[in-house]
C-alpha atoms as a PDB file:
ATOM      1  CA  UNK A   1    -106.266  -0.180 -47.048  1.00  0.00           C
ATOM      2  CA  UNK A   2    -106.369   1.387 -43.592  1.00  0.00           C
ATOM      3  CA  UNK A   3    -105.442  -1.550 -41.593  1.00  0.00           C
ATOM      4  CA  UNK A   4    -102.554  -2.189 -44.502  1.00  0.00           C
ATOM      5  CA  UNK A   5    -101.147   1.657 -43.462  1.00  0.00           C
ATOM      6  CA  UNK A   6    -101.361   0.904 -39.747  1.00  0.00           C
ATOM      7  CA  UNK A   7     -99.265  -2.238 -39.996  1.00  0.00           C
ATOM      8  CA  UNK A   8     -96.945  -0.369 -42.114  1.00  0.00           C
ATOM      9  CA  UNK A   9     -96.549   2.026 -39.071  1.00  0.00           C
ATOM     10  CA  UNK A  10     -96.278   0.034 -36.600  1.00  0.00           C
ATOM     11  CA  UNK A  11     -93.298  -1.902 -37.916  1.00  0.00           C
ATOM     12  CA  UNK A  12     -91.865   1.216 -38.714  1.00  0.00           C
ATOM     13  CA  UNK A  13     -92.303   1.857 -34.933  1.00  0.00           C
ATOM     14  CA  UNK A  14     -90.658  -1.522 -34.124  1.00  0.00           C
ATOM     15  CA  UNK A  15     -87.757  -1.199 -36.740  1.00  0.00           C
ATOM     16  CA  UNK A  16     -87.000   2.094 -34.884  1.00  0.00           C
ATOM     17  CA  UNK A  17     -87.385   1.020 -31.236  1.00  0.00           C
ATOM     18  CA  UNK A  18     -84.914  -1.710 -32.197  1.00  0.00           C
ATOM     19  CA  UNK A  19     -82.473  -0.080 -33.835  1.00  0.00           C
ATOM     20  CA  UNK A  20     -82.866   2.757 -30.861  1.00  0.00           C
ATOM     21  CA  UNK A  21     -81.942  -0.582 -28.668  1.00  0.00           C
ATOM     22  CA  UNK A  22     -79.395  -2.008 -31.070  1.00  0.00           C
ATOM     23  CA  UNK A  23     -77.794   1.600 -30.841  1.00  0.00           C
ATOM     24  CA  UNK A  24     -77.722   2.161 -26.920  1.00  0.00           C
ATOM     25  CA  UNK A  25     -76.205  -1.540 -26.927  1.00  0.00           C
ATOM     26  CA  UNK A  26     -73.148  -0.443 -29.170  1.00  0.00           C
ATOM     27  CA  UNK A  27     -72.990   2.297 -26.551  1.00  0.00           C
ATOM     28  CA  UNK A  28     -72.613   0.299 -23.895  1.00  0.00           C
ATOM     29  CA  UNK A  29     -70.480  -2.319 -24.939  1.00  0.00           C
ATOM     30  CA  UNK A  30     -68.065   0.304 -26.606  1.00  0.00           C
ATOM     31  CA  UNK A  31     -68.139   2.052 -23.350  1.00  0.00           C
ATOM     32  CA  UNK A  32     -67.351  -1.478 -21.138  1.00  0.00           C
ATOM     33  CA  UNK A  33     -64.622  -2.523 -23.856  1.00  0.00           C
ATOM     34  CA  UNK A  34     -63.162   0.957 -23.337  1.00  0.00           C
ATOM     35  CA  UNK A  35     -63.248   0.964 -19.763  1.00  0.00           C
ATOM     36  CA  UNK A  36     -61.862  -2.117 -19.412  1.00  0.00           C
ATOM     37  CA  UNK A  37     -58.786  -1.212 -22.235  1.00  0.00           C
ATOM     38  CA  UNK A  38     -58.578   2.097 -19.875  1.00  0.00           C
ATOM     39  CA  UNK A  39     -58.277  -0.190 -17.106  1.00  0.00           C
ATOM     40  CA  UNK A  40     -55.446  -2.525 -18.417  1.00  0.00           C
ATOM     41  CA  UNK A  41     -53.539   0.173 -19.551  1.00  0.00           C
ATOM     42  CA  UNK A  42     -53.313   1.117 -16.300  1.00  0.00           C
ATOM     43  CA  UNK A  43     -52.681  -1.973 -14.810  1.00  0.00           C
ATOM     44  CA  UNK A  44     -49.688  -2.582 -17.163  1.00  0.00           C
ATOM     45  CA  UNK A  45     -48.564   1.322 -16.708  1.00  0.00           C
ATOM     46  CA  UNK A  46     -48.646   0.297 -13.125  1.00  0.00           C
ATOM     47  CA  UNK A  47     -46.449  -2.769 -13.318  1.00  0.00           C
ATOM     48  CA  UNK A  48     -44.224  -1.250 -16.039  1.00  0.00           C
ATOM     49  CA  UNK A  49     -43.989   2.032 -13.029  1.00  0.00           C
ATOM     50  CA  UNK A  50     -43.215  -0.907 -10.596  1.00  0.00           C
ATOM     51  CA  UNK A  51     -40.786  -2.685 -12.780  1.00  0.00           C
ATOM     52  CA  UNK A  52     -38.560   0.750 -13.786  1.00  0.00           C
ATOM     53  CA  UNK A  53     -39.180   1.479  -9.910  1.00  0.00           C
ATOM     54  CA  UNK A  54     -37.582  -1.919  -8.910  1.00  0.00           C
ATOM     55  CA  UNK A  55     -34.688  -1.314 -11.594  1.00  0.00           C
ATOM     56  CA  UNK A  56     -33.683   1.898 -10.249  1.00  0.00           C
ATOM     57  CA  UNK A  57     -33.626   0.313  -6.749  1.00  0.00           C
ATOM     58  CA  UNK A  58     -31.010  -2.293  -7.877  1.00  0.00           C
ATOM     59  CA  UNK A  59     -28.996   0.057  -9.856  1.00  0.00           C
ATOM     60  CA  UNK A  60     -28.934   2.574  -6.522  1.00  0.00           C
ATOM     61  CA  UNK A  61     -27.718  -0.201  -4.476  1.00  0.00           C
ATOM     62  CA  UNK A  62     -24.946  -1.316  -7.286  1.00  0.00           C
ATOM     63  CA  UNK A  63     -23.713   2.411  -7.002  1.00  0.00           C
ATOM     64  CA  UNK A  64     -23.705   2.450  -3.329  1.00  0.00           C
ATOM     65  CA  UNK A  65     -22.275  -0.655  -3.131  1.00  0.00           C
ATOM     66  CA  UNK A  66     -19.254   0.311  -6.231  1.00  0.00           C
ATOM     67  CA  UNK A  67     -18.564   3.485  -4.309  1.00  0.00           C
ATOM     68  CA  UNK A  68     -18.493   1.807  -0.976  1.00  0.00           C
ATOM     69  CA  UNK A  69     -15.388  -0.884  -2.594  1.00  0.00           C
ATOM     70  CA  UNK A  70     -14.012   2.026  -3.626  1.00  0.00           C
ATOM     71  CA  UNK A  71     -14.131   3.958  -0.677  1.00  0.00           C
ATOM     72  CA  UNK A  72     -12.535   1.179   1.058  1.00  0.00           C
ATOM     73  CA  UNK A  73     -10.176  -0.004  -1.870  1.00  0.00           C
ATOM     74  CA  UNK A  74      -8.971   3.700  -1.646  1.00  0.00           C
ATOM     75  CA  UNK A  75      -8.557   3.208   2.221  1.00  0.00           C
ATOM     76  CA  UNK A  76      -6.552   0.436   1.808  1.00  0.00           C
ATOM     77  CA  UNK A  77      -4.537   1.994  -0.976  1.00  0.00           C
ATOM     78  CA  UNK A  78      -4.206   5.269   1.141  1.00  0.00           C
ATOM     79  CA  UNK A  79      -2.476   3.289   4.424  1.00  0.00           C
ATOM     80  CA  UNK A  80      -0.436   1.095   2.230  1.00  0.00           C
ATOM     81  CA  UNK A  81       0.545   4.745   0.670  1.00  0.00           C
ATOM     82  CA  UNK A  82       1.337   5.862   4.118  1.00  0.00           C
ATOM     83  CA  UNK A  83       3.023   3.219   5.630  1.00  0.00           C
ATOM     84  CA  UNK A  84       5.734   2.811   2.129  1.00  0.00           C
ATOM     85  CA  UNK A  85       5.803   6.379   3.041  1.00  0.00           C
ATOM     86  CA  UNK A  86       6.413   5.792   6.202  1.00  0.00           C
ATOM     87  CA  UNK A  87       9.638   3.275   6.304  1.00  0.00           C
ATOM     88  CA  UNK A  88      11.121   5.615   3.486  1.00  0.00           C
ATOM     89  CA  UNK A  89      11.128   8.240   5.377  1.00  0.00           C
ATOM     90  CA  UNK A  90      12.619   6.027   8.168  1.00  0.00           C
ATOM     91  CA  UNK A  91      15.643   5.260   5.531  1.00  0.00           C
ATOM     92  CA  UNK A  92      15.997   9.183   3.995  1.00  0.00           C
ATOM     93  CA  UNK A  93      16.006  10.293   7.993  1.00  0.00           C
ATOM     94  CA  UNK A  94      18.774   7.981   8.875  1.00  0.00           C
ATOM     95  CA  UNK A  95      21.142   8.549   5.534  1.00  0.00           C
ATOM     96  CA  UNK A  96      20.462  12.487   6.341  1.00  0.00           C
ATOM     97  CA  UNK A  97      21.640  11.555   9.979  1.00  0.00           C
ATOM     98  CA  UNK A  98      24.749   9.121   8.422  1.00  0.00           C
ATOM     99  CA  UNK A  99      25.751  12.437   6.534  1.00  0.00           C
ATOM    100  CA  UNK A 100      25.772  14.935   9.140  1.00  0.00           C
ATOM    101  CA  UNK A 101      27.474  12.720  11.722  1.00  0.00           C
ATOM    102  CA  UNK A 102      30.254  12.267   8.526  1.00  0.00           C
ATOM    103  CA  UNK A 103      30.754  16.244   8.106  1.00  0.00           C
ATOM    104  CA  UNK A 104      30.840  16.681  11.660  1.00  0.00           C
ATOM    105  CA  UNK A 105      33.456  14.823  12.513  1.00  0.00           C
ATOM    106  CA  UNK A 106      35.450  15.307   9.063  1.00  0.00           C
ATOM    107  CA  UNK A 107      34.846  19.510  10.316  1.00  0.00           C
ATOM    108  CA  UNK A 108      36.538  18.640  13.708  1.00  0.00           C
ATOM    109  CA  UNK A 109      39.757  19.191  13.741  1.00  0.00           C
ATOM    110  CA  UNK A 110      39.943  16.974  16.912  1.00  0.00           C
ATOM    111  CA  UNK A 111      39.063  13.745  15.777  1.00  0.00           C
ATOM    112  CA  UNK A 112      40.515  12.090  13.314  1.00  0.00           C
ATOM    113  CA  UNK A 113      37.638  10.431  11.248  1.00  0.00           C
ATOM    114  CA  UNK A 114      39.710   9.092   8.621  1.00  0.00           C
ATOM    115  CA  UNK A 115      39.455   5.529   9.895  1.00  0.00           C
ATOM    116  CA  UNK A 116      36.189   6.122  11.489  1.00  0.00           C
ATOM    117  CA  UNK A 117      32.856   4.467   9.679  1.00  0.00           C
ATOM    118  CA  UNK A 118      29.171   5.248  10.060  1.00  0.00           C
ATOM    119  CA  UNK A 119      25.877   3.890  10.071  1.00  0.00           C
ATOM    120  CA  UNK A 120      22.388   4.757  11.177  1.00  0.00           C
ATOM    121  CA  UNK A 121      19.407   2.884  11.558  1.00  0.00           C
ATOM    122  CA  UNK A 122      16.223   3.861  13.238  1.00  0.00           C
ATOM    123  CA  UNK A 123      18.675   7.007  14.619  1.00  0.00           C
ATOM    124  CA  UNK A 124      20.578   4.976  16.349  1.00  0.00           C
ATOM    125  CA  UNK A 125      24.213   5.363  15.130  1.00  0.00           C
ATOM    126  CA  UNK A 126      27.064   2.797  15.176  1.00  0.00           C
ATOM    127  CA  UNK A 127      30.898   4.491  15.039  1.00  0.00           C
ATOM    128  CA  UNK A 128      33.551   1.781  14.071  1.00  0.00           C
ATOM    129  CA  UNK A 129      36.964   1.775  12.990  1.00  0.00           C
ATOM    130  CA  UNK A 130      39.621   2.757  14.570  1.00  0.00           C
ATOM    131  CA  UNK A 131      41.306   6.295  16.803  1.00  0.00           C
ATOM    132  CA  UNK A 132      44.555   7.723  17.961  1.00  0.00           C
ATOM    133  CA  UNK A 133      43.204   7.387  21.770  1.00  0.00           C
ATOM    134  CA  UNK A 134      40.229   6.101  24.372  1.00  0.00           C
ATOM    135  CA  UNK A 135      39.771   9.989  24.570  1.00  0.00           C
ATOM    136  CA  UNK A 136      39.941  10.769  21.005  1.00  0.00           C
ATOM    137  CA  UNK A 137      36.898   7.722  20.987  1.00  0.00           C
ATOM    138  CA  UNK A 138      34.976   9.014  23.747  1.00  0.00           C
ATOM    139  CA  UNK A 139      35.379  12.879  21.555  1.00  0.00           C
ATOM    140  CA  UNK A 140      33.686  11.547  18.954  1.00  0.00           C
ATOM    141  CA  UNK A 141      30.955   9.729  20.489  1.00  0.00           C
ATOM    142  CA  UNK A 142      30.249  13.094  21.869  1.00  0.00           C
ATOM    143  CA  UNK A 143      30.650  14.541  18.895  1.00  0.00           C
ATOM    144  CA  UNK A 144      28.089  12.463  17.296  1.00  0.00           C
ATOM    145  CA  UNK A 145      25.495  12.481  20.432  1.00  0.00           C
ATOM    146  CA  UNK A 146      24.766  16.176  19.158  1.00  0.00           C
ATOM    147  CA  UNK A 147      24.080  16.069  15.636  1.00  0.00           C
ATOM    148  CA  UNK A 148      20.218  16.222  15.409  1.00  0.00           C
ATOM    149  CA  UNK A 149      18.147  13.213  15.217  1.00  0.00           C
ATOM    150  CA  UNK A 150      20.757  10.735  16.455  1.00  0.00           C
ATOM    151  CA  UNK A 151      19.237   8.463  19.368  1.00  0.00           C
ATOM    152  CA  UNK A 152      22.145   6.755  20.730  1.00  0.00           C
ATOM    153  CA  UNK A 153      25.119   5.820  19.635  1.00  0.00           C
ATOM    154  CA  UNK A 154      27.036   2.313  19.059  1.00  0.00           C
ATOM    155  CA  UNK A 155      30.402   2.282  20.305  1.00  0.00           C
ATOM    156  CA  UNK A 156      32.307   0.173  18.094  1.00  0.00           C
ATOM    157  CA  UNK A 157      35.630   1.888  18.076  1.00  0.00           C
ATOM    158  CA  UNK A 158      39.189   0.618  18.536  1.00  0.00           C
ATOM    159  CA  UNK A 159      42.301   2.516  19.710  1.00  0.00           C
ATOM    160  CA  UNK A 160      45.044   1.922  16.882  1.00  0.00           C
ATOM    161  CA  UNK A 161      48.239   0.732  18.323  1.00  0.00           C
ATOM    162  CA  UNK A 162      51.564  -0.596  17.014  1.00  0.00           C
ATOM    163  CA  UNK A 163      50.039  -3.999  16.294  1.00  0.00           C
ATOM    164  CA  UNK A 164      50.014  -4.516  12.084  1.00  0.00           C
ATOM    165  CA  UNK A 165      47.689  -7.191  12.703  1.00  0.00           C
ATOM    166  CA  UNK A 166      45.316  -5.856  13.939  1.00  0.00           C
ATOM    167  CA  UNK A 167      45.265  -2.920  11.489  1.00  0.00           C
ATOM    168  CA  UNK A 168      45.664  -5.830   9.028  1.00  0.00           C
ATOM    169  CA  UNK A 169      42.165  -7.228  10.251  1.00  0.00           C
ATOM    170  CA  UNK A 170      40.491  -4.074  10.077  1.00  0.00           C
ATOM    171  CA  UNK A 171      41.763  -3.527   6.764  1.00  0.00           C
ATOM    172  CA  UNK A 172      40.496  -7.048   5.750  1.00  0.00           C
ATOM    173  CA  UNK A 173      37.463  -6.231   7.670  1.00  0.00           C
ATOM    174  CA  UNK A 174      36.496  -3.322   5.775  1.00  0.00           C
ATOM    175  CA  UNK A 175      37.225  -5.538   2.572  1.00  0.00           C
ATOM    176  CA  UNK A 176      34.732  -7.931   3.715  1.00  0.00           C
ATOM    177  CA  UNK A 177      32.129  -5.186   4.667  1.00  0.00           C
ATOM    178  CA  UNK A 178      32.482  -3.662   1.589  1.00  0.00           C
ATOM    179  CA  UNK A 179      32.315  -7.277  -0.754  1.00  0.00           C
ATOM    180  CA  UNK A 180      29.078  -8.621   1.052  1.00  0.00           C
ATOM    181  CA  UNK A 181      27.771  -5.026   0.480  1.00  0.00           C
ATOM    182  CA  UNK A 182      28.310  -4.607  -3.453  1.00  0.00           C
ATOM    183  CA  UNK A 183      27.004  -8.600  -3.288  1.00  0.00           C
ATOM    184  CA  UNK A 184      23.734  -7.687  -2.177  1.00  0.00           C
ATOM    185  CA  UNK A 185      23.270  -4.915  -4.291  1.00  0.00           C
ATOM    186  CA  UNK A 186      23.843  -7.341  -7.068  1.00  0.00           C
ATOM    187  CA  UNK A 187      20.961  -9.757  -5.769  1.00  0.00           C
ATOM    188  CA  UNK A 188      17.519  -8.540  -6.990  1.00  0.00           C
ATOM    189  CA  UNK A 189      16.016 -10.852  -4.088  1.00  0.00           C
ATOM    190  CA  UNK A 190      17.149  -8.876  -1.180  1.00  0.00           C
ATOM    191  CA  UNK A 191      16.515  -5.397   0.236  1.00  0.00           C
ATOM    192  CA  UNK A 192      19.937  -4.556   0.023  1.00  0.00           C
ATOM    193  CA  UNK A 193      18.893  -0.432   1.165  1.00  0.00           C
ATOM    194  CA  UNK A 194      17.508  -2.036   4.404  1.00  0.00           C
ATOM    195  CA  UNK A 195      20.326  -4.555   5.186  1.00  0.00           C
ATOM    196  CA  UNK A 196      23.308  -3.323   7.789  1.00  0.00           C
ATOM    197  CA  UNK A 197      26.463  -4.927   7.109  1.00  0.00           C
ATOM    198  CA  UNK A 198      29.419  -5.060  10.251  1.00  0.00           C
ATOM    199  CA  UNK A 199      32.260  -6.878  10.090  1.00  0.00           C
ATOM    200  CA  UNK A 200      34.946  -7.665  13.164  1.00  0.00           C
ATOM    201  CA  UNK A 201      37.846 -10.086  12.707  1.00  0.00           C
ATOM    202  CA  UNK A 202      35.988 -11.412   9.723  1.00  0.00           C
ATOM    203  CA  UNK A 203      32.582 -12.088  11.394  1.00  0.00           C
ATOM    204  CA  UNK A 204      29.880 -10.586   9.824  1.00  0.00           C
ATOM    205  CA  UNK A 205      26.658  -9.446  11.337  1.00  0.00           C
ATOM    206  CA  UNK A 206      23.617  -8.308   9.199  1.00  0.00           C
ATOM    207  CA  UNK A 207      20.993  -6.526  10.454  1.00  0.00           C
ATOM    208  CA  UNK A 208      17.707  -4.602   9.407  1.00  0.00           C
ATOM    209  CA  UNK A 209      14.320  -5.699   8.131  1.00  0.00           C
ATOM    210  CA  UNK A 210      13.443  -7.978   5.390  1.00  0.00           C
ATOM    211  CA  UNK A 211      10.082  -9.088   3.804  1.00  0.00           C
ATOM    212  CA  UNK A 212      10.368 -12.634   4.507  1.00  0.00           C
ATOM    213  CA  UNK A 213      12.185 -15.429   5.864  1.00  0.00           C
ATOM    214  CA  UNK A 214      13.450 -16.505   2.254  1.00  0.00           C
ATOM    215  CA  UNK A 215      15.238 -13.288   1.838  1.00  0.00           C
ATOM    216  CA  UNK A 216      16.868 -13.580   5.342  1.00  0.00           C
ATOM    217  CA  UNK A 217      18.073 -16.757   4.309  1.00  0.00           C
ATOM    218  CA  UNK A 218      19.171 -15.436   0.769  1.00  0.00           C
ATOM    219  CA  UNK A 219      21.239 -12.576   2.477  1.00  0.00           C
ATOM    220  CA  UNK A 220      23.013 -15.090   5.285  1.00  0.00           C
ATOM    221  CA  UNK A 221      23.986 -17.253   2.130  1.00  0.00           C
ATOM    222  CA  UNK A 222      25.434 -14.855   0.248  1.00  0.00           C
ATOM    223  CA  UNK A 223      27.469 -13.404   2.719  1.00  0.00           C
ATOM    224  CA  UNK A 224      28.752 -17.039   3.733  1.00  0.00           C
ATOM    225  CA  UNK A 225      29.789 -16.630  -0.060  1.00  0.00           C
ATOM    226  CA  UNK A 226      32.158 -13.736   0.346  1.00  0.00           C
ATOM    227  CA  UNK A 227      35.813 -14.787   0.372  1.00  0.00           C
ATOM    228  CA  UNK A 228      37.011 -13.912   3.769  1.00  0.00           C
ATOM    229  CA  UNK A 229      33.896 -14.359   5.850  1.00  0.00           C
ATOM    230  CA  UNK A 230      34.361 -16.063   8.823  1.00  0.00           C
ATOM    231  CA  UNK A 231      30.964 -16.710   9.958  1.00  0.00           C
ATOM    232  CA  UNK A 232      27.573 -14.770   9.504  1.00  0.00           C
ATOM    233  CA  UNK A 233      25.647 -13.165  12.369  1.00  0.00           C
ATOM    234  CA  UNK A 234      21.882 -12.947  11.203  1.00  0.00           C
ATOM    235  CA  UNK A 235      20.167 -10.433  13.305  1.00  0.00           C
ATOM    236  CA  UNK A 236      18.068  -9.549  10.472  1.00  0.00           C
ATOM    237  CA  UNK A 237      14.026  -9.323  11.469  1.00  0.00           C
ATOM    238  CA  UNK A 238      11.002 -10.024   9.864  1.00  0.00           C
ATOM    239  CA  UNK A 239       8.328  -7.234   8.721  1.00  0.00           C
ATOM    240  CA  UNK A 240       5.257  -7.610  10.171  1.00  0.00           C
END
């Protein structure tokens, strides 16, 4: 009966130290499982860090590099800006200059500028038509050498005399000027506003600036065109 107790006790013992083991066992592997979960969360926290990291990298550099195109696309814009500006302030300088040369000599009793015709470009004005006198001429070139802004002037002048023909060809002259003129303005290929027109004894002679070769040609043809015209003087220039 005694020996049947003991046994009884020791496997008691047993069943406990083994379930003490089974227990601590549990522990540990719980505790490894956890570390390692601990330790790829981490690992994919890391990456995932690395990852938003590398993102924001690439969408820095697509700023930088957006604002940099339009830094320079507003560059670009800005001198184009300036140099339109530029050439039409060339154009409003020289009408301003056309118009004060015109109510200078209209205001001086001296000259007679009914026959007289002007034209600027780049400040330099041409006077042509005709006058009463080499003096009256030479009175109006002076005339016109004082009016701010002008350059230099073009004398294109004539003395009138008793000759009808030759007021005849300045008449028809003026016609011509005056036809190739209204012709351009009705071509929507040429730069009329930068195209001088001068006519003498029914030769014309264009000059000015134009975008292109094509145009040039356009504006020599069409003058050819006019009824009257002579022959065509191209001067005209190519913009660079």
């Amino acid at each position: 009966m005694k020996n049947t107790k003991f046994s009884y006790s020791m496997m008691a013992v047993v069943l406990s130290s083994a379930l003490a083991s089974g227990g601590v066992l549990a522990e540990d592997t719980m505790s490894d499982k956890a570390s390692m979960m601990s330790t790829k969360a981490e690992n994919a926290a890391e990456r995932t860090g690395d990852k938003l990291d590398h993102a924001a990298d690439k969408a820095g550099n697509a700023v930088d590099n957006t604002v940099d195109k339009a830094d320079n696309l507003a560059e670009l814009t800005g001198d184009k800006v300036e140099r339109a500006a530029e050439k039409t302030g060339d154009f409003m300088n020289d009408s301003l200059i056309t118009t004060k040369v015109k109510a200078e000599l209209l205001g001086d009793d001296a000259v007679e500028s009914g026959d007289i015709s002007v034209e600027t470009e780049n400040g330099v004005v041409t006077l042509s038509g005709f006058v009463v006198s080499q003096e009256n001429a030479m009175y109006a070139i002076e005339v016109t050498e004082k009016v701010e802004g002008v350059q230099s002037v073009s004398d294109k002048l004539k003395v009138k005399g008793d000759d009808e023909q030759s007021l005849k060809e300045y008449a028809d002259d003026t016609m011509i000027t005056s036809a190739v003129k209204a012709k351009l303005l009705t071509d929507d290929k040429v730069p009329s506003l930068g195209v001088s027109v001068e006519t003498q004894d029914g030769v014309v002679q264009l000059t000015g600036e134009v975008e292109s070769a094509a145009q040039s040609t356009q504006a020599e043809n069409i003058t050819k065109g006019v009824d009257g015209v002579k022959s065509v003087k191209n001067d005209l220039t190519i913009k660079q």
